[in-house]
Protein backbone atom coordinates (compact mmCIF):
# COMPACT_ATOMS: atom_id res chain seq x y z
CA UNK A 1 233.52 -132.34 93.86
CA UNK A 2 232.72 -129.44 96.19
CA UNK A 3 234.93 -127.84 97.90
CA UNK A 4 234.73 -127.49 101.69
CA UNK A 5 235.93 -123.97 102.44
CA UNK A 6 237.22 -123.69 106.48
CA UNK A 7 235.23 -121.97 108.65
CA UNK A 8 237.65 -119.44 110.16
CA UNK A 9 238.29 -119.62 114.08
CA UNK A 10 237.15 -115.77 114.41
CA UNK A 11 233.47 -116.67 112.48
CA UNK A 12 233.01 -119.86 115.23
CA UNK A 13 233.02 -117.25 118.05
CA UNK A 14 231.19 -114.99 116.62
CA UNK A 15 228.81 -117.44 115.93
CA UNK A 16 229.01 -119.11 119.33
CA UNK A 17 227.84 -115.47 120.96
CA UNK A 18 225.41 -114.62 118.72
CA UNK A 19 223.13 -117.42 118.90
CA UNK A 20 222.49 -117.52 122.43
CA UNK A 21 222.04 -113.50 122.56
CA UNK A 22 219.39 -113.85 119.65
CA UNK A 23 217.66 -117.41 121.55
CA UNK A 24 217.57 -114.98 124.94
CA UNK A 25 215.83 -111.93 122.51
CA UNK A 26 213.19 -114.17 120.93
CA UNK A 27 212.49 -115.83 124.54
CA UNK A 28 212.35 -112.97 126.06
CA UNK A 29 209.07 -111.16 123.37
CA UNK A 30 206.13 -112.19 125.29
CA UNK A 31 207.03 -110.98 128.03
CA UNK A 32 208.06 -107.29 126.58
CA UNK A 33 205.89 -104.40 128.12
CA UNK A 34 203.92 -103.43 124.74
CA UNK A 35 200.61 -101.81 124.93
CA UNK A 36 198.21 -104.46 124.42
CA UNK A 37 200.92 -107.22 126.41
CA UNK A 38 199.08 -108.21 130.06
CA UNK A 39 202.79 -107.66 131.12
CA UNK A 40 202.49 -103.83 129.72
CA UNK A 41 199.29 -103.62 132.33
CA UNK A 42 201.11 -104.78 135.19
CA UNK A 43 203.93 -102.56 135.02
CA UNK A 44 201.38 -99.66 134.29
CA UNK A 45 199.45 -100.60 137.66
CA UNK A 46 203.01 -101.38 139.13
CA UNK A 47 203.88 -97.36 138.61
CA UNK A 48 200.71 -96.41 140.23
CA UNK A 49 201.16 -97.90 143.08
CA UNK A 50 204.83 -97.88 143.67
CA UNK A 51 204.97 -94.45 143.06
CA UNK A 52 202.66 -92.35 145.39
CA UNK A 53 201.45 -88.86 144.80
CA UNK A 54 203.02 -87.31 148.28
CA UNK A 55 203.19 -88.55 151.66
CA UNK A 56 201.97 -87.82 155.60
CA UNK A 57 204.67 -89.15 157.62
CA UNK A 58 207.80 -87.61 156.40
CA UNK A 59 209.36 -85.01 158.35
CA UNK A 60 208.23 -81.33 158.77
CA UNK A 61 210.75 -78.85 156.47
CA UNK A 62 212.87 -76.37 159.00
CA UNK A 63 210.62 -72.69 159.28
CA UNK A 64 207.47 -73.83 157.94
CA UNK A 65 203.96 -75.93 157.57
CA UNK A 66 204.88 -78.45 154.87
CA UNK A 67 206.28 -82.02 155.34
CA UNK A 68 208.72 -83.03 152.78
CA UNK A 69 206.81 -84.05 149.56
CA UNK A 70 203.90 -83.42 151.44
CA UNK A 71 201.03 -84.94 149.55
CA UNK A 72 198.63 -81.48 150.89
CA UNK A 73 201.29 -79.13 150.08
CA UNK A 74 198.92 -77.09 147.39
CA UNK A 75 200.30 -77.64 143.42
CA UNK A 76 201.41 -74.82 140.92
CA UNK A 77 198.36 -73.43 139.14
CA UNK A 78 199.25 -74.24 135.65
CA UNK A 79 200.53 -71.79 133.01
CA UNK A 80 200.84 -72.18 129.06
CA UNK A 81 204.08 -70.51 128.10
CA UNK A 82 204.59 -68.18 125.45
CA UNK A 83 206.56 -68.75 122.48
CA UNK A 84 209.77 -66.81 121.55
CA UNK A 85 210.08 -63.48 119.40
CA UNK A 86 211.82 -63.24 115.77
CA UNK A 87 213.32 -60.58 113.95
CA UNK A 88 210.22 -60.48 112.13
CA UNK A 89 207.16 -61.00 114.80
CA UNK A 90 206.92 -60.96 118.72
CA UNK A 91 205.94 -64.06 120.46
CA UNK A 92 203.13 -65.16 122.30
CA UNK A 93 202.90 -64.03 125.93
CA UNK A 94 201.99 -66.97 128.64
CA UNK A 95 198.74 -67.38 129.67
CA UNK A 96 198.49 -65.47 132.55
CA UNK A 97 200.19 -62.17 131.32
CA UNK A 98 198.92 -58.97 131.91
CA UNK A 99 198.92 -57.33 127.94
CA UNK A 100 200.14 -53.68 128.05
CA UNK A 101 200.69 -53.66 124.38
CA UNK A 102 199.03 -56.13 121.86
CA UNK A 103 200.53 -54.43 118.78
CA UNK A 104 197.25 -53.16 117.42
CA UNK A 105 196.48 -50.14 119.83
CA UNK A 106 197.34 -47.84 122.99
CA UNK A 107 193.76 -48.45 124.63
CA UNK A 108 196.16 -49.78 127.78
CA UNK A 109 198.07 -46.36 128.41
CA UNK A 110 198.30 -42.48 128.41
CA UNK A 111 199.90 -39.60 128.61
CA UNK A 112 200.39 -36.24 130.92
CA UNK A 113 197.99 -33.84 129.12
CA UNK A 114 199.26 -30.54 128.33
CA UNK A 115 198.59 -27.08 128.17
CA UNK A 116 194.98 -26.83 128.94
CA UNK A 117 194.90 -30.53 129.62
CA UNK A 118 198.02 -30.18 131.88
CA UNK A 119 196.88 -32.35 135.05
CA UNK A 120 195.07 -34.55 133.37
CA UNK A 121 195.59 -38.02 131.54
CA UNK A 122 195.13 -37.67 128.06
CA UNK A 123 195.40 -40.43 125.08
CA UNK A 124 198.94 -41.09 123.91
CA UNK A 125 200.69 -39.77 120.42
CA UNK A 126 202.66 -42.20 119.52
CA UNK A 127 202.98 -43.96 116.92
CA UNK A 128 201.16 -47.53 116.09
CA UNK A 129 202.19 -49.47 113.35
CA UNK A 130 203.03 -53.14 112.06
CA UNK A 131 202.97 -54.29 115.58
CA UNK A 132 205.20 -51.57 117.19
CA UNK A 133 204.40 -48.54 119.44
CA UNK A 134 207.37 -45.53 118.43
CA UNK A 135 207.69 -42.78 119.99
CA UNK A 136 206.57 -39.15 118.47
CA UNK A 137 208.61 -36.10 119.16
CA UNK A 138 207.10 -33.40 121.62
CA UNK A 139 204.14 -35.84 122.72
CA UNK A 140 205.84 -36.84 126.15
CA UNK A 141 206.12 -40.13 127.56
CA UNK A 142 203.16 -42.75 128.33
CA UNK A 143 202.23 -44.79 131.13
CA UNK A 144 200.11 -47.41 131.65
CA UNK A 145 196.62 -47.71 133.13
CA UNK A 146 197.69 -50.38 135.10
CA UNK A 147 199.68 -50.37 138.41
CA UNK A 148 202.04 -52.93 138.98
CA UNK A 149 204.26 -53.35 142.26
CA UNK A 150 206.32 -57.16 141.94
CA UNK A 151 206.46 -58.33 138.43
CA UNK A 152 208.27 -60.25 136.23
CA UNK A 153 207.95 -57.90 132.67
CA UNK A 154 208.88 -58.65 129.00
CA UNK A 155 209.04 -55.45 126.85
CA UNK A 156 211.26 -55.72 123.04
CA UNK A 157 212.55 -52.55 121.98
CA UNK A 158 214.64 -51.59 118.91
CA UNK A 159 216.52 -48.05 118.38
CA UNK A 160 216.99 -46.33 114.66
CA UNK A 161 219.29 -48.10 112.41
CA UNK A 162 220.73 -45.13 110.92
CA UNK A 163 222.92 -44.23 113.64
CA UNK A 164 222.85 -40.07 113.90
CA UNK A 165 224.88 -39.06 117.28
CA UNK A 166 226.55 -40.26 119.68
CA UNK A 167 226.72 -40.97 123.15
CA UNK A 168 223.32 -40.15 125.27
CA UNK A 169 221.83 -38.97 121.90
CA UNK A 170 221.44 -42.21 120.07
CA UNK A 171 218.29 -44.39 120.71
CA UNK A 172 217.97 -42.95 123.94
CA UNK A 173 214.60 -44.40 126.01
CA UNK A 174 213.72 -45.64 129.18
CA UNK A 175 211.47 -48.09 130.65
CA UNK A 176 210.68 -47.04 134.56
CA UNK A 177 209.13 -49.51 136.80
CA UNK A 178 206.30 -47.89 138.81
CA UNK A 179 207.60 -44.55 136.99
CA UNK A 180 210.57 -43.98 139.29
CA UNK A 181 213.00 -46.91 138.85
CA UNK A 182 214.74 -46.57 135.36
CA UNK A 183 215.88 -49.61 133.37
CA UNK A 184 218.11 -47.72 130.74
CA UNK A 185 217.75 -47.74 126.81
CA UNK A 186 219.40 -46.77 124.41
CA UNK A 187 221.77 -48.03 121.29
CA UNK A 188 225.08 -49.15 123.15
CA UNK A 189 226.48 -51.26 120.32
CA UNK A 190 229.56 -49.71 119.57
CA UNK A 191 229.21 -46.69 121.48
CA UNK A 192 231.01 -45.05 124.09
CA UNK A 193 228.57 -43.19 126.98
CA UNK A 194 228.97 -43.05 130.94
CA UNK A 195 228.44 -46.75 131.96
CA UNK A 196 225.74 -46.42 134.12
CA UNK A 197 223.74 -44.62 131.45
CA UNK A 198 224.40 -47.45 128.78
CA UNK A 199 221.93 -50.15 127.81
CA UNK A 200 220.25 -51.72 130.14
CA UNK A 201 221.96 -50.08 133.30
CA UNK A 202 219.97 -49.08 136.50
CA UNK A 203 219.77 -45.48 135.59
CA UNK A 204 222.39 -43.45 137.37
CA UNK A 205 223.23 -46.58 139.85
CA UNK A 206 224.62 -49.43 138.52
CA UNK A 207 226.24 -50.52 135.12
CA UNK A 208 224.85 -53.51 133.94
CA UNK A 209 227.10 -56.71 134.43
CA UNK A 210 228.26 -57.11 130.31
CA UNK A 211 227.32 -54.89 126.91
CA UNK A 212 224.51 -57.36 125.51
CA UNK A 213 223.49 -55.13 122.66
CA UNK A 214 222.25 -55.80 119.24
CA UNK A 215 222.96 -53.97 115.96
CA UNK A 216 220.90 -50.44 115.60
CA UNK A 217 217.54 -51.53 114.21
CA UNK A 218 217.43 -54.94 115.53
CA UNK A 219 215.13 -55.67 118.34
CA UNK A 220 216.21 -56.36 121.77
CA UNK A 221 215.03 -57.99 124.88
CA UNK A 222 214.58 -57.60 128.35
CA UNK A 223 213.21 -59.48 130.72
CA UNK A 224 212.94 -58.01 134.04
CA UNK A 225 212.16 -59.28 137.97
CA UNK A 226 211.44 -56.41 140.16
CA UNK A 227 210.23 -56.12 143.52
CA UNK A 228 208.76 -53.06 144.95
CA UNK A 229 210.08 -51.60 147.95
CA UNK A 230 208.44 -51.67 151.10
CA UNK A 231 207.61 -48.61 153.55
CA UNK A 232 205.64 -48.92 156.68
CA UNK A 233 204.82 -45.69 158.80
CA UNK A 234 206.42 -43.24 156.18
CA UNK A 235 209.91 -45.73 156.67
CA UNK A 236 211.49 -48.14 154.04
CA UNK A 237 211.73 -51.48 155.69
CA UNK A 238 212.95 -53.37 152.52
CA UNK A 239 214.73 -51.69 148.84
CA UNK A 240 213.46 -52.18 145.87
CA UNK A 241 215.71 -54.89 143.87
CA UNK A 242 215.94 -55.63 139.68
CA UNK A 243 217.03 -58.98 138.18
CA UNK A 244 217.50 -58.00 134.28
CA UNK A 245 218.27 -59.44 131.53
CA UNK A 246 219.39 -58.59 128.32
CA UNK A 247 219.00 -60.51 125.18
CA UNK A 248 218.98 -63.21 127.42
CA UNK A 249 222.00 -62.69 129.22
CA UNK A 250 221.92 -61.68 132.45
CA UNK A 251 222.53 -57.61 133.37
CA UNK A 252 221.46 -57.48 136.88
CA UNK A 253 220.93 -59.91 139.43
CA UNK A 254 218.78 -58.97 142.06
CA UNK A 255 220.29 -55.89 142.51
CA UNK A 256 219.61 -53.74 145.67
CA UNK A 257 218.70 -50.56 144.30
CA UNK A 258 219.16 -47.04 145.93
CA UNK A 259 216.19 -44.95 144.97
CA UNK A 260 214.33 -43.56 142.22
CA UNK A 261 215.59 -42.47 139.11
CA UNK A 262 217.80 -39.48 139.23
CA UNK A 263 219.97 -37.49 136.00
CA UNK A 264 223.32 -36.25 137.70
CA UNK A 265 222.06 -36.82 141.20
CA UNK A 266 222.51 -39.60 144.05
CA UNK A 267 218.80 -40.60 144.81
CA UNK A 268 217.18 -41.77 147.73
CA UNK A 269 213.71 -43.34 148.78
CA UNK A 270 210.61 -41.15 149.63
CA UNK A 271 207.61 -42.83 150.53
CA UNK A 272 204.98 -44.00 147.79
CA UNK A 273 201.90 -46.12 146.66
CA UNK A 274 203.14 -50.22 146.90
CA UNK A 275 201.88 -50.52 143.06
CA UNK A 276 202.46 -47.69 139.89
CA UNK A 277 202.55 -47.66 136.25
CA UNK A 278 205.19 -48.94 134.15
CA UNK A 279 206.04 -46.07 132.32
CA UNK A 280 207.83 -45.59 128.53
CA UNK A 281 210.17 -42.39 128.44
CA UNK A 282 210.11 -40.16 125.60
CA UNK A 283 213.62 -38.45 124.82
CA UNK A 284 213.59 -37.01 121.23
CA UNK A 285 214.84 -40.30 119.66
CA UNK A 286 212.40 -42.93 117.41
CA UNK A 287 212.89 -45.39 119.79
CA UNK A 288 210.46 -48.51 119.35
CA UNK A 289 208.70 -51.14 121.64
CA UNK A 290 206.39 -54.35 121.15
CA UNK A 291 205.10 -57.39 123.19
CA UNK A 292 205.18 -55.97 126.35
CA UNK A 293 203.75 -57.93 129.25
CA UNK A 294 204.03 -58.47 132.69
CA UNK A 295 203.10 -61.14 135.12
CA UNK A 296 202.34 -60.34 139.31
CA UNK A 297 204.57 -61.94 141.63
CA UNK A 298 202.72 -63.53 144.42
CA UNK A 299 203.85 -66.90 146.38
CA UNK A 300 201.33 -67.12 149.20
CA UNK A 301 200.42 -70.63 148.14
CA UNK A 302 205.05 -71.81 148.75
C-alpha cells in the first residue's frame, strides 16, 4: 500500500501564490510589447506622439530668444568622440579637432630661424619618432602654423625616465597658449621646486590645485580650456582664464590669469592679436609630446 506523505502547511502556500502569479504571466503574453506583437506597434506610435520633439507655447527663458524646450532652438552639430590614450599608443582625436601633431611629421609647425635665418620661420629640429615629437638641444622651441584664440587643447607629454637633476632642471618644458600664457611642464613626481613652477602650474602665477604627476617616463595628460583675453582700443576689457587638467584631475578651474608668461617677474597684459600659435618650449631637457589637438570654442548657435 502506498504511502500518503503530508503535504507540509509551508508547501500549500507556496503553492497557493505561485499559481495565480504564473496564470497572470501566461495571460498576460499576447499582450507583451515584442517586435512583431500589434501591441509592440502601438506603444511605438504611442512614443511618437506622446512625446513631441519641442514646443511653441512654453514660456520665453529670462535674457534671451529661446522658449523653454523650444522646438526652433537650433540642435548641437554632431561630433564623433575620440577614444582614450594608453601607455603604449595615443587615442583618436574627435572629429572636429584641429591636428597639430599626427605622430608622423612636423609639416604643422616651425621654428625662429637663426643666424642668417634669424627673422624668419624656419622648419623645426626636433625629433620625430614612433609617434612622438622630442625635443633637440640648441634647436629652439616650435610653434604652430596655426593661430588659435578659445580652445579646448589635448597635448600628452612624457619627461626622461632616468631622472638626472633636480628641481627646475628635470623634464623641464612648457606648452604656451598663443605663445605668452605658460601651462608648466616638467617631472614633479617626487620633486621639490617653487610651486608655481611645478607641473602643470600657470607659469609664475598660480600653483596648480593638487600634484597629479606620473612616474618619469610615463606619459601625461592635459586637457586644457582657455579663453583669450579681450582688448578693445589698446584696453583689456576681459582676462584671459585656463581650466586644466591633469591626468584627468582637475589643476585649474577657470582661473583668471594675470598676464603673459614671465621668469622672476609679476606680468601684466599688453595688447595683442585675438588668435596666436600654441607654442612648445625648448629648455635643454628631452622632453616629449604626442596627440596634440585642439578644438575652437564658439557658441553663437546657445
Amino acid at each position: 500500500m502506498a504511502i500518503q506523505r503530508p503535504v507540509s502547511k509551508v508547501n500549500s502556500v507556496a503553492a497557493s501564490l505561485v499559481s495565480p502569479l504564473l496564470f497572470s504571466l501566461v495571460s498576460a503574453l499576447p499582450f507583451l510589447a515584442l517586435p512583431g506583437n500589434p501591441a509592440h506597434a502601438q506603444q511605438t506610435s504611442k512614443t511618437v506622439q506622446d512625446y513631441p520633439a519641442g514646443y511653441t507655447d512654453t514660456p520665453f527663458l529670462p535674457g534671451g530668444k529661446w522658449r523653454v524646450h523650444d522646438i526652433n532652438r537650433p540642435r548641437p552639430r554632431v561630433v564623433t568622440p575620440g577614444t582614450a590614450s594608453t601607455e603604449d599608443q595615443p587615442g583618436r582625436p574627435p572629429s572636429d579637432a584641429i591636428v597639430l601633431f599626427n605622430g608622423e611629421d612636423l609639416s604643422n609647425w616651425q621654428a625662429e630661424g637663426r643666424g642668417e635665418e634669424q627673422g624668419n620661420s624656419v622648419a623645426p629640429e626636433w625629433k620625430v619618432a614612433n609617434g612622438y615629437i622630442e625635443t633637440v638641444p640648441k634647436t629652439g622651441s616650435i610653434f604652430t602654423k596655426e593661430k588659435l584664440g578659445d580652445m579646448q587643447l589635448h597635448i600628452e607629454w612624457a619627461t626622461p625616465k632616468n631622472v638626472r637633476a633636480a628641481s627646475q632642471g628635470r623634464g623641464n618644458s612648457g606648452v604656451l597658449i598663443m605663445g605668452l600664457y605658460e601651462i608648466q611642464v616638467l617631472d614633479s613626481y617626487n620633486n621639490v621646486s617653487y610651486a608655481d613652477g611645478q607641473a602643470a602650474a600657470i607659469y609664475g602665477q598660480y600653483p596648480p590645485l593638487v600634484n597629479a604627476s606620473r612616474k618619469p617616463g610615463e606619459w601625461q595628460v592635459y586637457d586644457i580650456i582657455f579663453e583669450a583675453p579681450r582688448f578693445e582700443a589698446g584696453q583689456l576689457v576681459r582676462p584671459a582664464f585656463a581650466t586644466v587638467f591633469h591626468n584627468g584631475v582637475l589643476a585649474h578651474h577657470r582661473q583668471e590669469l594675470m598676464g603673459p608668461m614671465r621668469h622672476k617677474a609679476v606680468t601684466h597684459y599688453e595688447p595683442h592679436e585675438a588668435e596666436g600659435p600654441l607654442l612648445l618650449q625648448s629648455h635643454g631637457n628631452p622632453v616629449r609630446y604626442r596627440n596634440i589637438w585642439a578644438r575652437r570654442l564658439d557658441d553663437a548657435s546657445r
